[in-house]
Protein backbone atom coordinates (compact mmCIF):
# COMPACT_ATOMS: atom_id res chain seq x y z
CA UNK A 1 36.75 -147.93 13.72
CA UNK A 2 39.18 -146.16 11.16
CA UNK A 3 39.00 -142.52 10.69
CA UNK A 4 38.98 -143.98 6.85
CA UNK A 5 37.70 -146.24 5.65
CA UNK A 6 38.33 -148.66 2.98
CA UNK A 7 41.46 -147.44 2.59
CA UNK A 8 43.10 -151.35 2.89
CA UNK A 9 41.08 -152.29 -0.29
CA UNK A 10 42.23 -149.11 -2.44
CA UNK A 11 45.81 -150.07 -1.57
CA UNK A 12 45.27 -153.37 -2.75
CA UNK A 13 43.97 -152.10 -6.23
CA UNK A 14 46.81 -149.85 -6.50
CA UNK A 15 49.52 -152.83 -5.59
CA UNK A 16 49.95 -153.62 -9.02
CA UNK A 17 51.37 -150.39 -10.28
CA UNK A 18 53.25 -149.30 -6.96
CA UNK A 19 56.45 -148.49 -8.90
CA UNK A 20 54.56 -146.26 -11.03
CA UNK A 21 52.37 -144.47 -8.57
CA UNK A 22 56.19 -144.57 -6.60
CA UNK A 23 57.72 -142.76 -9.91
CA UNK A 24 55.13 -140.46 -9.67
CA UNK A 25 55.10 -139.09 -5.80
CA UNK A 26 59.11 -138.58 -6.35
CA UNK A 27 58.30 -136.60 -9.31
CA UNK A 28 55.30 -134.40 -7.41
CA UNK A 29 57.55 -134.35 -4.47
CA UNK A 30 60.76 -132.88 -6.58
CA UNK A 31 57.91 -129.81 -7.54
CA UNK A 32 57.13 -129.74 -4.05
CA UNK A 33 60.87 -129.36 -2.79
CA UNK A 34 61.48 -126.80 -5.98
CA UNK A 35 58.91 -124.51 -4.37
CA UNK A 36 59.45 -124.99 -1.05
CA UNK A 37 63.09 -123.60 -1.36
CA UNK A 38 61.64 -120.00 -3.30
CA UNK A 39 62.16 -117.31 -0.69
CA UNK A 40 59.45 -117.50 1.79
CA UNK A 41 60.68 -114.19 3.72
CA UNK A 42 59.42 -112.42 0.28
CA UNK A 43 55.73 -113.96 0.13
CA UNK A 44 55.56 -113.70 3.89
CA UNK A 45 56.03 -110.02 4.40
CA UNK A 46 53.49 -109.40 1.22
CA UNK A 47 50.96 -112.00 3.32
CA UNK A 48 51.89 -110.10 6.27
CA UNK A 49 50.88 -107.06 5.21
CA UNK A 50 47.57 -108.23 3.30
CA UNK A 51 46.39 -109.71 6.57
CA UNK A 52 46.78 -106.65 8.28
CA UNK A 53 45.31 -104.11 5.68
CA UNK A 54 42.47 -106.75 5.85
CA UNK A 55 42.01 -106.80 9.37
CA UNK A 56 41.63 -102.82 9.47
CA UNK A 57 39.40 -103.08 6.25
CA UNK A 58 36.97 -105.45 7.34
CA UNK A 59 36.54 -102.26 10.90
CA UNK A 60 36.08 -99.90 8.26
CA UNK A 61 33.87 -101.42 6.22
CA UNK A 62 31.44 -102.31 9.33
CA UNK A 63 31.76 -98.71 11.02
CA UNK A 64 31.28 -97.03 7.65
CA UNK A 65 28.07 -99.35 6.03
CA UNK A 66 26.94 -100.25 10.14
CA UNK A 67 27.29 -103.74 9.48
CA UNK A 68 27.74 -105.49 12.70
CA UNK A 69 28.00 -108.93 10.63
CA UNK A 70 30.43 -108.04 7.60
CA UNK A 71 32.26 -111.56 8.50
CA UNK A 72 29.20 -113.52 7.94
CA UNK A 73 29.05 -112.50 4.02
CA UNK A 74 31.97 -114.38 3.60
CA UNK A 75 33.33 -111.53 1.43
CA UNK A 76 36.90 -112.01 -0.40
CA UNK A 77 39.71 -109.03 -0.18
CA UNK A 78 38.92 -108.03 -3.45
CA UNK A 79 35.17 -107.81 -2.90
CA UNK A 80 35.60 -105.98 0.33
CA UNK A 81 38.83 -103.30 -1.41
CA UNK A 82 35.92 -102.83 -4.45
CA UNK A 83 33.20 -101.71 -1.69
CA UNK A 84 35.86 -98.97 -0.33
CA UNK A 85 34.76 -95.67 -1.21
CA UNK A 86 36.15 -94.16 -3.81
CA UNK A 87 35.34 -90.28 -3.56
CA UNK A 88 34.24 -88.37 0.50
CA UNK A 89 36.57 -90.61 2.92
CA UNK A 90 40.13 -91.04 3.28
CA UNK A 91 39.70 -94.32 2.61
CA UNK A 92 39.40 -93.13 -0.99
CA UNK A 93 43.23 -92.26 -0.98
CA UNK A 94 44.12 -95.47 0.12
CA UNK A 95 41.74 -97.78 -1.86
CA UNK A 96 43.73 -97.91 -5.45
CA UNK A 97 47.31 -99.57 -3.10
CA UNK A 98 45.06 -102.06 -1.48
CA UNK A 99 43.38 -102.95 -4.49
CA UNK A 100 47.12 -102.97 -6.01
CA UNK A 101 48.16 -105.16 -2.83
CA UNK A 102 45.44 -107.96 -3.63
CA UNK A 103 46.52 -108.34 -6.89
CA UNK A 104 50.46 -108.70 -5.92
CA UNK A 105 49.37 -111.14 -2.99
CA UNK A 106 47.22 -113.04 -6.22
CA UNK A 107 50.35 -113.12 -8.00
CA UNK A 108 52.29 -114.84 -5.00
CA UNK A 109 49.34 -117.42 -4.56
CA UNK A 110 49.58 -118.38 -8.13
CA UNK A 111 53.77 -118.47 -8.32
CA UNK A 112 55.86 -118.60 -5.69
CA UNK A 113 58.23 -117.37 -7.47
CA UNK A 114 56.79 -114.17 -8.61
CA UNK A 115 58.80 -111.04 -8.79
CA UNK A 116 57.18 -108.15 -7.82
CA UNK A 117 58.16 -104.65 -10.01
CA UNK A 118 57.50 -101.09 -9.22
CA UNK A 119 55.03 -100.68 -12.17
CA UNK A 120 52.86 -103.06 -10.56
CA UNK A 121 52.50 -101.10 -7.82
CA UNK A 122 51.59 -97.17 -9.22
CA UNK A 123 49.01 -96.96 -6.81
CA UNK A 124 51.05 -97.86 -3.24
CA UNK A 125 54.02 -95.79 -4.80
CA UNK A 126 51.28 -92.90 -5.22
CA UNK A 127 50.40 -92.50 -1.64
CA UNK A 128 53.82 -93.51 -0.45
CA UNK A 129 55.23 -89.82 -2.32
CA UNK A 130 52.17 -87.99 -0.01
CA UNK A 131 52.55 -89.75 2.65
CA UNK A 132 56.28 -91.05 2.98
CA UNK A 133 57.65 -88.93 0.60
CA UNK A 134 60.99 -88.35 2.62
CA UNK A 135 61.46 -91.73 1.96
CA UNK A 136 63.12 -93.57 -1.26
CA UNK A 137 62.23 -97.05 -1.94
CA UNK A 138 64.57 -98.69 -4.15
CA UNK A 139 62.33 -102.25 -3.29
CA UNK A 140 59.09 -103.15 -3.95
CA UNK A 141 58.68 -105.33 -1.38
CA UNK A 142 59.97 -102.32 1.01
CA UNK A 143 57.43 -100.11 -0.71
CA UNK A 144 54.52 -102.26 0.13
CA UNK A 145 55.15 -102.75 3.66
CA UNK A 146 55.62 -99.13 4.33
CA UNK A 147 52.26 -98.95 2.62
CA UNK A 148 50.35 -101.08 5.02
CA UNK A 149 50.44 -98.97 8.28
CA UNK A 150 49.66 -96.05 6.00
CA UNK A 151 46.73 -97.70 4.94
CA UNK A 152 45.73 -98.94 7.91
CA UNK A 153 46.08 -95.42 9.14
CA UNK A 154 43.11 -94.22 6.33
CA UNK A 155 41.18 -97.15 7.61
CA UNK A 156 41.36 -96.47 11.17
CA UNK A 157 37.66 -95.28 12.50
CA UNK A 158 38.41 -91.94 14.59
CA UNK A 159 35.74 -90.76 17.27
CA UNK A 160 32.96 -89.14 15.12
CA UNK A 161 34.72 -85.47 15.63
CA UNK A 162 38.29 -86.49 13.54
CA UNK A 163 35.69 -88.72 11.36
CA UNK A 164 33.85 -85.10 10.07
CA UNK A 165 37.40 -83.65 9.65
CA UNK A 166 38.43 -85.94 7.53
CA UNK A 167 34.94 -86.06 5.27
CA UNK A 168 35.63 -82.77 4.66
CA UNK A 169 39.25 -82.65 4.25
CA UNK A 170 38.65 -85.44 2.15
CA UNK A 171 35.55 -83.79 -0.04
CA UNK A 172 36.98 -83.65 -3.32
CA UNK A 173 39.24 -86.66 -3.25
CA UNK A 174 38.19 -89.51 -5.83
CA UNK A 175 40.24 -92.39 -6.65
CA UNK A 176 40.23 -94.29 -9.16
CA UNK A 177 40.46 -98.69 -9.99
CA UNK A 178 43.94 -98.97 -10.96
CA UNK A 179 44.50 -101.56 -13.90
CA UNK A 180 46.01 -104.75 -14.14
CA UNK A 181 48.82 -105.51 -15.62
């Protein structure tokens, strides 16, 4: 037995217009070569740091609601960055960059191609001059993955003692939803 089946049959109905259906793959496969050759380095260090920021969202998101089966909701990154507090937590400093992050990671899933630009990310560059502010970024790419382990830092869950410091250091913090461009 075949894995699939009737597949003999369908290649029999297509016979008749092989050089067409021929014409056709080369063209799809030209697109396919065309986007294959955009610079993969550039998507994979945005996809890189996504992951990551996700990974240390999805702890915080469990500790902070008690949760113990956040995975099971079958949540997207965009759901789970909108359910980040936005005022009392230091995740609230952090939320607006990883909300920023989804939507440059959403750019990259619809073009390859896609150039990010500073404007595009307000938010990371926001928290970058607190929290990296030694530091000049003169690429957006750069920007964003000095972000992440800041961000991951605001998502880390403390032991309960550092977790009341921060509530009340972070008291009057409120963030807002940045916009899209």
């Amino acid at each position: 037995m075949r894995d699939i089946e009737g597949i003999d049959e369908a290649m029999e109905v297509l016979k008749p217009q092989w050089s067409e259906i021929e014409a056709d793959f080369a063209q799809q496969n030209e697109r396919y070569l065309a986007m294959a050759k955009t610079d993969h380095l550039t998507v994979g260090r945005v996809l890189r740091a996504h992951l990551i920021v996700e990974n240390f969202m999805n702890s915080f998101l469990a500790d902070f609601f008690e949760f113990e089966e956040l995975d099971s909701l079958r949540l997207t990154f965009a759901q789970k960055a909108k359910m980040l507090p936005s005022r009392n937590s230091s995740a609230a400093f952090v939320r607006p960059g990883i909300i920023q992050l989804n939507a440059v990671r959403n750019k990259y899933a619809h073009r390859l191609d896609h150039t990010v630009e500073f404007p595009a990310i307000a938010s990371i560059m926001d928290v970058l001059s607190v929290s990296r502010s030694s530091i000049g970024f003169s690429d957006p790419i750069d920007a964003i993955e000095a972000f992440a382990p800041v961000a991951c830092a605001f998502l880390g869950v403390p032991p309960k003692h550092i977790q009341d410091l921060f509530i009340e250091a972070f008291s009057n913090v409120h963030s807002m939803t940045p916009l899209e461009e």
